[in-house]
N, C-alpha and C. Protein backbone atom coordinates (compact mmCIF):
# COMPACT_ATOMS: atom_id res chain seq x y z
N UNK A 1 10.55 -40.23 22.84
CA UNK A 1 9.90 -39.20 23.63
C UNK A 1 10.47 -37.82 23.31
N UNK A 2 11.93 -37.69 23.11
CA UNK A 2 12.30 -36.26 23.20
C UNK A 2 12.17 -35.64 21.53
N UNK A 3 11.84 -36.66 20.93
CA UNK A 3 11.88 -36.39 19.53
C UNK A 3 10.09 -36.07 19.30
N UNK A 4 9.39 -36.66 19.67
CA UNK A 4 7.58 -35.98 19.97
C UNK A 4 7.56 -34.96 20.30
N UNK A 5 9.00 -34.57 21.56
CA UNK A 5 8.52 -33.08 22.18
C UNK A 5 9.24 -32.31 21.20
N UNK A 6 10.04 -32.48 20.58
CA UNK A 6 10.64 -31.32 19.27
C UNK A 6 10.07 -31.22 18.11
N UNK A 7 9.34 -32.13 17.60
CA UNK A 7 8.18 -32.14 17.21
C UNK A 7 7.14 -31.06 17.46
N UNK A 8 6.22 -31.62 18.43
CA UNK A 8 5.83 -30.78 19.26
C UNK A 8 5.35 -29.45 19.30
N UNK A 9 7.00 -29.10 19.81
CA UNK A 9 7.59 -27.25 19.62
C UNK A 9 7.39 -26.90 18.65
N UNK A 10 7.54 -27.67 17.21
CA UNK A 10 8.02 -27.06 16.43
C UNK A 10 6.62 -27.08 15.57
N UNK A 11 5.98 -27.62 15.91
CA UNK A 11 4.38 -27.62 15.17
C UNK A 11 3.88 -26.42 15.87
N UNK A 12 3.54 -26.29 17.07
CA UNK A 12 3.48 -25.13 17.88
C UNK A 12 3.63 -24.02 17.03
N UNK A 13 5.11 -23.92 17.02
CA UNK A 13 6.21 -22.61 16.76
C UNK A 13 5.42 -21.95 15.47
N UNK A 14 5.38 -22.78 14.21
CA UNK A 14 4.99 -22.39 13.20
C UNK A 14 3.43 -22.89 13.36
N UNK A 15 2.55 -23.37 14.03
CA UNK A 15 1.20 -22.70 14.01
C UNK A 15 1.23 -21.68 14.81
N UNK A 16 1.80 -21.14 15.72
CA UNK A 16 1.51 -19.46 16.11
C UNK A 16 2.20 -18.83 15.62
N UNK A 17 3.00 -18.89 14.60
CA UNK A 17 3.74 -17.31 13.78
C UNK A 17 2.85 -17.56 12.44
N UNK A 18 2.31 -18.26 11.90
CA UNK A 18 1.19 -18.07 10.55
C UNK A 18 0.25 -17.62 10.97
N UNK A 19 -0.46 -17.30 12.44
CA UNK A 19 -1.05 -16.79 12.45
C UNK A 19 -1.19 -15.08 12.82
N UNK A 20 -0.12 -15.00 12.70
CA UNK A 20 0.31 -13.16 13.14
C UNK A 20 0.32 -12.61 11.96
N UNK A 21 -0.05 -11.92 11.82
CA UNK A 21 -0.44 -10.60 10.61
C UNK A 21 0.60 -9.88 10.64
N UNK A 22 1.01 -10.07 9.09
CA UNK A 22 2.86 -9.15 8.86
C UNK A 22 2.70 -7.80 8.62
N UNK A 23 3.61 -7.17 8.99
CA UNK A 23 2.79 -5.70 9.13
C UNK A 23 3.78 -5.04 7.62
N UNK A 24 2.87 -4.79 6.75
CA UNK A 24 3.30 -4.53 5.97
C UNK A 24 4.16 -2.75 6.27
N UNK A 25 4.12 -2.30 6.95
CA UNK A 25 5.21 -1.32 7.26
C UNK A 25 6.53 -1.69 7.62
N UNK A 26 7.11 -2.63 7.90
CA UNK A 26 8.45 -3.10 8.28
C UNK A 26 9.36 -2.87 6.94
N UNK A 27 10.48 -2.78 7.01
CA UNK A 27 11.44 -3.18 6.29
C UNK A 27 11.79 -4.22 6.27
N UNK A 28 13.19 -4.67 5.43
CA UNK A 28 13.98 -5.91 5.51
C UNK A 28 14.70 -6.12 6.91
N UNK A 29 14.91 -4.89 7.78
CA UNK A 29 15.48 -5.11 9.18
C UNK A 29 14.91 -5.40 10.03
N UNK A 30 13.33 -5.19 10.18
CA UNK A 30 12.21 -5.21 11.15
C UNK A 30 12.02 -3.97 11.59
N UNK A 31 12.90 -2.86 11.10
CA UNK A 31 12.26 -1.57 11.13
C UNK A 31 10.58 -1.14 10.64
N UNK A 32 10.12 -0.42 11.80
CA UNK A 32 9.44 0.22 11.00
C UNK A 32 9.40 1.47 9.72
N UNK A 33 9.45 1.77 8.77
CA UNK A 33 10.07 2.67 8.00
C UNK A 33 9.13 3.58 7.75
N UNK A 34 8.17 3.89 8.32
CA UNK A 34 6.83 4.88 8.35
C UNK A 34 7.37 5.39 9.63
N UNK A 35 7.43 5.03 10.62
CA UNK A 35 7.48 5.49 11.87
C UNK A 35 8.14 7.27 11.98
N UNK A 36 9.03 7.44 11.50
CA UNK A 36 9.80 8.36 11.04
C UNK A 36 9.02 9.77 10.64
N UNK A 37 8.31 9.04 9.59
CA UNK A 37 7.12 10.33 8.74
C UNK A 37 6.00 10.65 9.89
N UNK A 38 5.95 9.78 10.80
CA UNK A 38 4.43 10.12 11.45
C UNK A 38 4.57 11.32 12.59
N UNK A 39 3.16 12.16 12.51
CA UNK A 39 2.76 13.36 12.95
C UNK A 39 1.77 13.09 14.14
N UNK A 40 1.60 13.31 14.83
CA UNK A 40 0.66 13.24 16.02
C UNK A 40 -0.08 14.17 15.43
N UNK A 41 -0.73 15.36 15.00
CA UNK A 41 -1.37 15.81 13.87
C UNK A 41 -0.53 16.95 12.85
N UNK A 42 -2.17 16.65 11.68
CA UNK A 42 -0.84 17.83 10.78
C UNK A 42 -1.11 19.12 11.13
N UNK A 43 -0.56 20.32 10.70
CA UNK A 43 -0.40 21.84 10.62
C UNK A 43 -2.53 22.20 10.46
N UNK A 44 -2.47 22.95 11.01
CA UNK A 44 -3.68 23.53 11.01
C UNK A 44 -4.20 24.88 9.37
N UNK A 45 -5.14 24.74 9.38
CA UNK A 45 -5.12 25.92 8.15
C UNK A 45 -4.53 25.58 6.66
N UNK A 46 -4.09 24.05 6.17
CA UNK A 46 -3.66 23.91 5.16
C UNK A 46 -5.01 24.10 4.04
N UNK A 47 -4.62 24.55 2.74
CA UNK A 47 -5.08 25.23 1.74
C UNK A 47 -5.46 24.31 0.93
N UNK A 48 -5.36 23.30 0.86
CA UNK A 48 -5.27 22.02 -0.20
C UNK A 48 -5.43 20.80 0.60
N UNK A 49 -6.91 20.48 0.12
CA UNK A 49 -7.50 19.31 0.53
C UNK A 49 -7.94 17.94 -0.23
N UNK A 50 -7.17 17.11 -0.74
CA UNK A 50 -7.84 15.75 -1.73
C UNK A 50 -7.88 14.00 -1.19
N UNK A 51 -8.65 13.85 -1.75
CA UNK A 51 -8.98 12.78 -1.90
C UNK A 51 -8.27 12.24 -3.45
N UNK A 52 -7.43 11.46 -3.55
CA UNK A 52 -7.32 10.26 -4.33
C UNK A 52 -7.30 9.02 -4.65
N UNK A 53 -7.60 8.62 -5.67
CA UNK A 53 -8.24 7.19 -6.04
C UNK A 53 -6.86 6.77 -7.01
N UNK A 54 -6.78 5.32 -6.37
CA UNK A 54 -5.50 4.37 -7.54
C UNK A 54 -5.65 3.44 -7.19
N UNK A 55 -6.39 2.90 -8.79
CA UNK A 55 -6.60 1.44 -9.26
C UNK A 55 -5.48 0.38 -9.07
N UNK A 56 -5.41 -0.82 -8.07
CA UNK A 56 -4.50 -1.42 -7.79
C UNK A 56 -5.01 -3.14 -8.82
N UNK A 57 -4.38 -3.74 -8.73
CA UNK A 57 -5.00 -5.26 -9.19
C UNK A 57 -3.63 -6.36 -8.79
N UNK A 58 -4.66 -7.05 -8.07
CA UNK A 58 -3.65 -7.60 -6.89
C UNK A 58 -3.59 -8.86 -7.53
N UNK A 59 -4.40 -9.06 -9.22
CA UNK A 59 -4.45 -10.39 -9.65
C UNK A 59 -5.29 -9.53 -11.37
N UNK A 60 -5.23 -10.59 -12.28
CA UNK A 60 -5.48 -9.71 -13.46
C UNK A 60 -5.98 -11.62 -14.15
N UNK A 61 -7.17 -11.57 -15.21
CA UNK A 61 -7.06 -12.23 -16.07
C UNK A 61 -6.40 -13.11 -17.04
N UNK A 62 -6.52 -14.26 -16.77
CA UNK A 62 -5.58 -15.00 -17.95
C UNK A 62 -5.74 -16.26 -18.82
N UNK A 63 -6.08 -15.99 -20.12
CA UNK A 63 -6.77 -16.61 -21.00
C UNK A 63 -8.57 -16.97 -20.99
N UNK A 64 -8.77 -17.22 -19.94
CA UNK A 64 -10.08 -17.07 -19.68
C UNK A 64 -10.96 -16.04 -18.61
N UNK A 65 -12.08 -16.31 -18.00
CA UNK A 65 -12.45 -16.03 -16.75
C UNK A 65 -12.11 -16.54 -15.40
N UNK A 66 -12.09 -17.71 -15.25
CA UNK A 66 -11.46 -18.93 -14.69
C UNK A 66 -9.98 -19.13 -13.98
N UNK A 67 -8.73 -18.13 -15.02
CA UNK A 67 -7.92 -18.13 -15.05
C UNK A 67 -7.06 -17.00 -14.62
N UNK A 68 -6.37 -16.70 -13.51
CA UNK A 68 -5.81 -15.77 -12.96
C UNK A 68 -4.25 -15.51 -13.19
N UNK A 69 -3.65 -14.47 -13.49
CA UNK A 69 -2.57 -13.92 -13.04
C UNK A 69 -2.00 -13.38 -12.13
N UNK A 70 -1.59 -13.95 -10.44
CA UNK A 70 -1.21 -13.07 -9.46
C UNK A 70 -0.37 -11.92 -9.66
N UNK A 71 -0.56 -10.56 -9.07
CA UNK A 71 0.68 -9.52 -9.49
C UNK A 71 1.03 -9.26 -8.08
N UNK A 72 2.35 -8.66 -8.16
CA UNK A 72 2.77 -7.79 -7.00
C UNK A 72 2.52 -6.00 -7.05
N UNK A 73 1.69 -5.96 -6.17
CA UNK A 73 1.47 -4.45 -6.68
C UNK A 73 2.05 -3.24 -5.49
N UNK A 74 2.60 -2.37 -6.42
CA UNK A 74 3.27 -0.93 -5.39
C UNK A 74 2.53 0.20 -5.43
N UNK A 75 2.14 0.70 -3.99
CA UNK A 75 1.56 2.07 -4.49
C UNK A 75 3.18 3.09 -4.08
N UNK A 76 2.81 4.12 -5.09
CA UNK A 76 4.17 4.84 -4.69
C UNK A 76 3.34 6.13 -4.54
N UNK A 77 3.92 6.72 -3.77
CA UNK A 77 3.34 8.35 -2.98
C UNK A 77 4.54 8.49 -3.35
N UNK A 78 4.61 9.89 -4.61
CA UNK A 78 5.73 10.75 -4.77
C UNK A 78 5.70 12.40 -4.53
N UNK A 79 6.14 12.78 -3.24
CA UNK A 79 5.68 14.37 -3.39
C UNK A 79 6.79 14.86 -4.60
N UNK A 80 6.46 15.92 -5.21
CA UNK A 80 6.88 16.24 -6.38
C UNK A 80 7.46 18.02 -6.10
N UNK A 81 7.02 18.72 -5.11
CA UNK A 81 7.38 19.64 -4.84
C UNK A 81 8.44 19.64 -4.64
N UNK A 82 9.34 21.01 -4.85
CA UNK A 82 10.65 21.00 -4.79
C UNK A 82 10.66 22.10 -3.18
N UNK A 83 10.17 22.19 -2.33
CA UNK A 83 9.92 23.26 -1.23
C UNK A 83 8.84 22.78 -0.41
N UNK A 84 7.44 22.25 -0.88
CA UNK A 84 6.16 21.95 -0.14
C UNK A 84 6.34 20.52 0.69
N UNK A 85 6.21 20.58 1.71
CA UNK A 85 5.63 19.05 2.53
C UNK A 85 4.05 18.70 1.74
N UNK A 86 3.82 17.48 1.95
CA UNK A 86 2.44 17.10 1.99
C UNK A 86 1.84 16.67 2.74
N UNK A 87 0.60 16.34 3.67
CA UNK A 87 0.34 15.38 4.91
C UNK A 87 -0.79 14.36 4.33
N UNK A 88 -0.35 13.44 4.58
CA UNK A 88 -1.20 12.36 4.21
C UNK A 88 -1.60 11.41 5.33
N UNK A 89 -3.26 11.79 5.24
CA UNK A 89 -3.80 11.52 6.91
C UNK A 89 -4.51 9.73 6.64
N UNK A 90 -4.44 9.31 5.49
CA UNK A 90 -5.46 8.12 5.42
C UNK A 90 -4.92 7.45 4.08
N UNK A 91 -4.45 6.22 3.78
CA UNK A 91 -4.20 5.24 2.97
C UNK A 91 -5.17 4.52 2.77
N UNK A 92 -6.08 3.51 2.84
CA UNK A 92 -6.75 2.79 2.50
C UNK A 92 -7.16 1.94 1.42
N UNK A 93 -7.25 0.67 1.67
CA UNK A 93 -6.96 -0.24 0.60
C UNK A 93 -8.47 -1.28 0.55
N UNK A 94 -9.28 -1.46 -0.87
CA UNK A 94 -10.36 -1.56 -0.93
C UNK A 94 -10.31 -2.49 -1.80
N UNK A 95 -11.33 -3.69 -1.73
CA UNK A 95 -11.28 -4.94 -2.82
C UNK A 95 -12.34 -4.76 -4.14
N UNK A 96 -12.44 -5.83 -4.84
CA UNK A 96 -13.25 -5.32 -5.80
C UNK A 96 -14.75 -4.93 -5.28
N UNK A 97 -15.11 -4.80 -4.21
CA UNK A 97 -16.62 -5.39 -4.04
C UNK A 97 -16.88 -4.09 -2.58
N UNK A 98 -15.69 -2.99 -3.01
CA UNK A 98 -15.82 -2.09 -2.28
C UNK A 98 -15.57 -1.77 -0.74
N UNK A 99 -15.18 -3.37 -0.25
CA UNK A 99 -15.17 -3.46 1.28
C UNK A 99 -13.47 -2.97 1.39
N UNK A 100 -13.31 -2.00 2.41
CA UNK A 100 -12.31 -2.11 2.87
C UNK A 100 -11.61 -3.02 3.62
N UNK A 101 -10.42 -3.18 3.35
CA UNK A 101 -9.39 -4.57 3.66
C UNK A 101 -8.65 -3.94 4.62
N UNK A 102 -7.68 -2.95 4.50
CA UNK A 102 -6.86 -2.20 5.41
C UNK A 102 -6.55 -0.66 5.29
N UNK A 103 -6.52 -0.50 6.63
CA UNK A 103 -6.31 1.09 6.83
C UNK A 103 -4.54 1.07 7.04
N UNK A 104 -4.14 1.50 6.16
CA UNK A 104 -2.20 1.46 6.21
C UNK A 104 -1.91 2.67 7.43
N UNK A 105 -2.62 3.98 8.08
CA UNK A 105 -1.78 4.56 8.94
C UNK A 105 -2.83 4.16 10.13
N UNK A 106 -1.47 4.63 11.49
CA UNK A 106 -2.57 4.94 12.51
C UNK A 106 -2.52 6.51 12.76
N UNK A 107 -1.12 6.86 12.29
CA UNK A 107 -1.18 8.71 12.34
C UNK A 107 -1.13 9.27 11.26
N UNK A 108 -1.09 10.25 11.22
CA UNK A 108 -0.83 10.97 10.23
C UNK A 108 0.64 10.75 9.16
N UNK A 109 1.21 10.67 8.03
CA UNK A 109 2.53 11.20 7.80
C UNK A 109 3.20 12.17 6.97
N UNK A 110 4.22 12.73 7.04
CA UNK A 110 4.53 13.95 6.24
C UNK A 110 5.48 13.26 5.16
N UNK A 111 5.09 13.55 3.89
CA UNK A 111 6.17 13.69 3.33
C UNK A 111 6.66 15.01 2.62
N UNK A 112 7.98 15.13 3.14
CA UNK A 112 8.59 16.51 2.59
C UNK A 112 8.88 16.84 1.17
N UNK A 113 9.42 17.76 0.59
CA UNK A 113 9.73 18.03 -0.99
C UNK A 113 10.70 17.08 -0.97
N UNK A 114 9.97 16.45 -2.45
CA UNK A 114 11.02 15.38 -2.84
C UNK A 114 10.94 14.35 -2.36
N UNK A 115 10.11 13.94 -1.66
CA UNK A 115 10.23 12.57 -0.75
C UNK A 115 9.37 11.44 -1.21
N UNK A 116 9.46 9.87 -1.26
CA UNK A 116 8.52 9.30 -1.66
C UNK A 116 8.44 7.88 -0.54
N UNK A 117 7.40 7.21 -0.58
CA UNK A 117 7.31 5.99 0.38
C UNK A 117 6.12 5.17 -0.66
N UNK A 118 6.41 4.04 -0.59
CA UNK A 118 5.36 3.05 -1.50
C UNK A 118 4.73 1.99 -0.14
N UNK A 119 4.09 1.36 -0.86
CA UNK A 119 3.19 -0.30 -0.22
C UNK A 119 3.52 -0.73 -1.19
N UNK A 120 3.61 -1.87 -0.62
CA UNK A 120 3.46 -3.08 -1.80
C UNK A 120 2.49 -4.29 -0.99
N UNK A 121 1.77 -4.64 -2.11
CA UNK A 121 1.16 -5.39 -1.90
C UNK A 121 1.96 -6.81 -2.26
N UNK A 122 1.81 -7.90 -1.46
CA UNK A 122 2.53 -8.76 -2.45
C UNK A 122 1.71 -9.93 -3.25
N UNK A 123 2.65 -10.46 -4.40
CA UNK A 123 2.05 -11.86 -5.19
C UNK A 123 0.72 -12.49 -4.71
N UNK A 124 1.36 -12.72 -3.31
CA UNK A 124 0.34 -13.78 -2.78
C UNK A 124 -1.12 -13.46 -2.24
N UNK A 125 -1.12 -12.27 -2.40
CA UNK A 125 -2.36 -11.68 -1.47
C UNK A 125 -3.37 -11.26 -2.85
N UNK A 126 -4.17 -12.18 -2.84
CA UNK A 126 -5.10 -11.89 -3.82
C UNK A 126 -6.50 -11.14 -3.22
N UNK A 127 -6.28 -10.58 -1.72
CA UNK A 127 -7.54 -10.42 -1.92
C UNK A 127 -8.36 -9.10 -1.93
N UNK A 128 -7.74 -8.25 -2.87
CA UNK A 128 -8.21 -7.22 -3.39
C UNK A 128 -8.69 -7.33 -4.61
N UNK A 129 -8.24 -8.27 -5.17
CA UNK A 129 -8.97 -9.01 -6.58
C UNK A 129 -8.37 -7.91 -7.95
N UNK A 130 -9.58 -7.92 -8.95
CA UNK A 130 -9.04 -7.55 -10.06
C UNK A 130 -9.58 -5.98 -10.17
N UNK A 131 -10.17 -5.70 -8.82
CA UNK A 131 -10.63 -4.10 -8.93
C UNK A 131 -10.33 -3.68 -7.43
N UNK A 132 -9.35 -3.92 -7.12
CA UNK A 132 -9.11 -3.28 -5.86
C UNK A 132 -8.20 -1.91 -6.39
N UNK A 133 -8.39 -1.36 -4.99
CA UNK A 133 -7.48 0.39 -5.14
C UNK A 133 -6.94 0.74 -3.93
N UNK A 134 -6.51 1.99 -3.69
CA UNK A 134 -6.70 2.50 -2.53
C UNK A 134 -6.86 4.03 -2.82
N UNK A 135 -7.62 4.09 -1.75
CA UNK A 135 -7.80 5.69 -1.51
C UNK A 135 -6.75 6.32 -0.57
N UNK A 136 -6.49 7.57 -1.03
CA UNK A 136 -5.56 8.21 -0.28
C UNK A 136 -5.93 10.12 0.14
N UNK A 137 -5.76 9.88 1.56
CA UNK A 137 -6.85 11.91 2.08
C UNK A 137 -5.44 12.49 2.24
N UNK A 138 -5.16 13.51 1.43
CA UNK A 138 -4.04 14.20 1.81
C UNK A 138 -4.12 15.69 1.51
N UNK A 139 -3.22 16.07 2.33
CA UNK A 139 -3.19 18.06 2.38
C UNK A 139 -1.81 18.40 1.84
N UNK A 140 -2.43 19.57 1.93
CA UNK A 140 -0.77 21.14 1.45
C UNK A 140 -1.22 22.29 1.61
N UNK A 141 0.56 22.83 2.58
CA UNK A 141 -0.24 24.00 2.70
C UNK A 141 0.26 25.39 1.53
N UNK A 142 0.06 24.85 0.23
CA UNK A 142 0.53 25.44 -1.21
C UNK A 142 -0.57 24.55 -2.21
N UNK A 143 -1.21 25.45 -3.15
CA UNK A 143 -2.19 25.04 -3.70
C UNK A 143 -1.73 24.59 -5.30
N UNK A 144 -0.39 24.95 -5.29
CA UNK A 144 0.43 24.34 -6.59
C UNK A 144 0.97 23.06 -6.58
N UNK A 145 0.92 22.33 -5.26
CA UNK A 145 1.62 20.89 -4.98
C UNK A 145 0.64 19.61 -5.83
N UNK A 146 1.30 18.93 -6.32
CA UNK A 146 1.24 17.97 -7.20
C UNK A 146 1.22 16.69 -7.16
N UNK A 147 1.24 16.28 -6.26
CA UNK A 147 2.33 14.39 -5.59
C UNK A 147 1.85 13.80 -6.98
N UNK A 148 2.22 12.95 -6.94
CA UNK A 148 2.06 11.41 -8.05
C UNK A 148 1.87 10.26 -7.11
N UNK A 149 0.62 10.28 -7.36
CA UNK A 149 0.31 8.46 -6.61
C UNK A 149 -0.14 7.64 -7.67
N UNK A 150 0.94 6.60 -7.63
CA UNK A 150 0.48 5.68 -9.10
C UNK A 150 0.20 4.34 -8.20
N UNK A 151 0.16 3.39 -9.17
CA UNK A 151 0.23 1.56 -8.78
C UNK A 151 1.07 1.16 -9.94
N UNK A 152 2.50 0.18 -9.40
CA UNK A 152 2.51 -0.41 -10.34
C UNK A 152 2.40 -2.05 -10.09
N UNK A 153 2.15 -2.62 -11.02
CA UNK A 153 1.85 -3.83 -10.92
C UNK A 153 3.10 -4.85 -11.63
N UNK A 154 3.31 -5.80 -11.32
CA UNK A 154 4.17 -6.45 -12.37
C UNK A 154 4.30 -8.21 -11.43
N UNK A 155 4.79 -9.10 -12.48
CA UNK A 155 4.78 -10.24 -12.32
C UNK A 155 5.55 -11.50 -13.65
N UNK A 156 6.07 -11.93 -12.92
CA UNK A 156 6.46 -13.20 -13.71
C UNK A 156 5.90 -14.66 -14.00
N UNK A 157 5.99 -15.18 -14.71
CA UNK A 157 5.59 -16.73 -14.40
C UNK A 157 6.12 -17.44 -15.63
N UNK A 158 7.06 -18.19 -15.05
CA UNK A 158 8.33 -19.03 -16.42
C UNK A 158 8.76 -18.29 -17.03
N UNK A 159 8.47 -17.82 -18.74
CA UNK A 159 8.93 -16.83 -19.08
C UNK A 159 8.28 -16.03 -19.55
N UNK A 160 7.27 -15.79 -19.16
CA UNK A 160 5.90 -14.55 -19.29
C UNK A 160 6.08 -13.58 -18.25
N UNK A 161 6.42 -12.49 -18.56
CA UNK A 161 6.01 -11.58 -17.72
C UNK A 161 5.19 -10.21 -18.06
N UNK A 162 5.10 -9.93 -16.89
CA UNK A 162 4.07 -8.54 -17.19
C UNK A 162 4.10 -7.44 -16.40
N UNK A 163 4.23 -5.89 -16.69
CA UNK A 163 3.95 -4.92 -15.74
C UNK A 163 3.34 -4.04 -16.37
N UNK A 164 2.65 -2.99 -15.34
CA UNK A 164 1.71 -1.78 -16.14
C UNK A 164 1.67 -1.04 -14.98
N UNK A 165 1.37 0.09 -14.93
CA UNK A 165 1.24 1.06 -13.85
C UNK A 165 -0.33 1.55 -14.22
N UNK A 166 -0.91 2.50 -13.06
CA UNK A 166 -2.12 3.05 -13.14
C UNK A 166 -1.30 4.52 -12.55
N UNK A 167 -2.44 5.83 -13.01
CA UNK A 167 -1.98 6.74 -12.27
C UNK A 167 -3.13 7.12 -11.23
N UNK A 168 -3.30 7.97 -10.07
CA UNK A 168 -4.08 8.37 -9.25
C UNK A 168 -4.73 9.17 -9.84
N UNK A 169 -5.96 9.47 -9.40
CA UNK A 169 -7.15 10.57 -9.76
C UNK A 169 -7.95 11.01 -9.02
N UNK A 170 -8.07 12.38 -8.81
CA UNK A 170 -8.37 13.07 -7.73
C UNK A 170 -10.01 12.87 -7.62
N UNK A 171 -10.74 12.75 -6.31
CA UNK A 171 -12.06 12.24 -6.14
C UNK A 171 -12.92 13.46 -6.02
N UNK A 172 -11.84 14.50 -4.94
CA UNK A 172 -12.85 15.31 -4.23
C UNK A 172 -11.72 16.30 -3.69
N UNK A 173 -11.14 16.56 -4.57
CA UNK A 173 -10.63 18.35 -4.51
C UNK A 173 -11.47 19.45 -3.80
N UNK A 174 -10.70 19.94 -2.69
CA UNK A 174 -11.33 20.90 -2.36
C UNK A 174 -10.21 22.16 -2.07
């Protein structure tokens, strides 16, 4: 009997934590590590308005059609200014087939000169497929600011491995 009920628990335990959605903002501590950057809104009147696009691939071709390579993929947001903040109001992450999968903020966040924060997508999550991206809406209030939003991708399997990066490209500069 007491061995059914530990049982039991423990079937329980781990069918309700597989079903909770890991929040890909945590750290290794259970910190949140965004929390920090976020703005209840940004600065009013900024000068520099874009939209960017970066090709992610959360899985890539292998030997055939049929045949897949899972990757782990990072987006990295690098502000590049040595003086400018940037505000970045919208992340968004899109599968091959155009549907959005996830919206990464609920606020706004700043990153200052010099500052960078990534996603990673991981191995296991194929389901952005072999044309997923994300879009990213961000401001400045300096019309010389630059960030670098790339993807990189990379992966092992026995002794094959593979990495490649993509860089971002601006949609809708204004």
């Amino acid at each position: 009997m007491k061995k059914t009920t530990i049982l039991t628990i423990l079937f329980l335990t781990i069918l309700l934590t597989s079903c909770i959605e890991k929040n890909q903002n945590l750290n290794f501590a259970g910190e949140d590590k965004f929390s920090a950057l976020e703005l209840e809104k940004i600065p009013e009147n900024l000068v520099l308005n874009d939209t960017t696009y970066v090709p992610i691939y959360s899985d890539i071709y292998n030997e055939t059609k049929d045949t897949r390579f899972n990757l782990t993929a990072t987006l990295s947001l690098r502000n590049t200014s040595l003086n400018h903040s940037i505000y970045i109001t919208s992340i968004e992450y899109y599968n091959s087939s155009g549907k959005k999968i996830k919206e990464y903020l609920n606020k706004p966040i700043v990153l200052k000169a010099m500052q960078s924060v990534e996603y990673v997508i991981e191995e296991n999550d194929t389901s952005g497929g072999t044309g997923a991206n994300f879009v990213i809406t961000w401001s400045a209030n300096n019309k010389d600011v630059a960030p670098i939003f790339e993807g990189i991708m990379i992966s092992t399997n026995g002794q094959q491995g593979i990495s490649f990066t993509t860089k971002g490209v601006s949609i809708s500069r204004k």
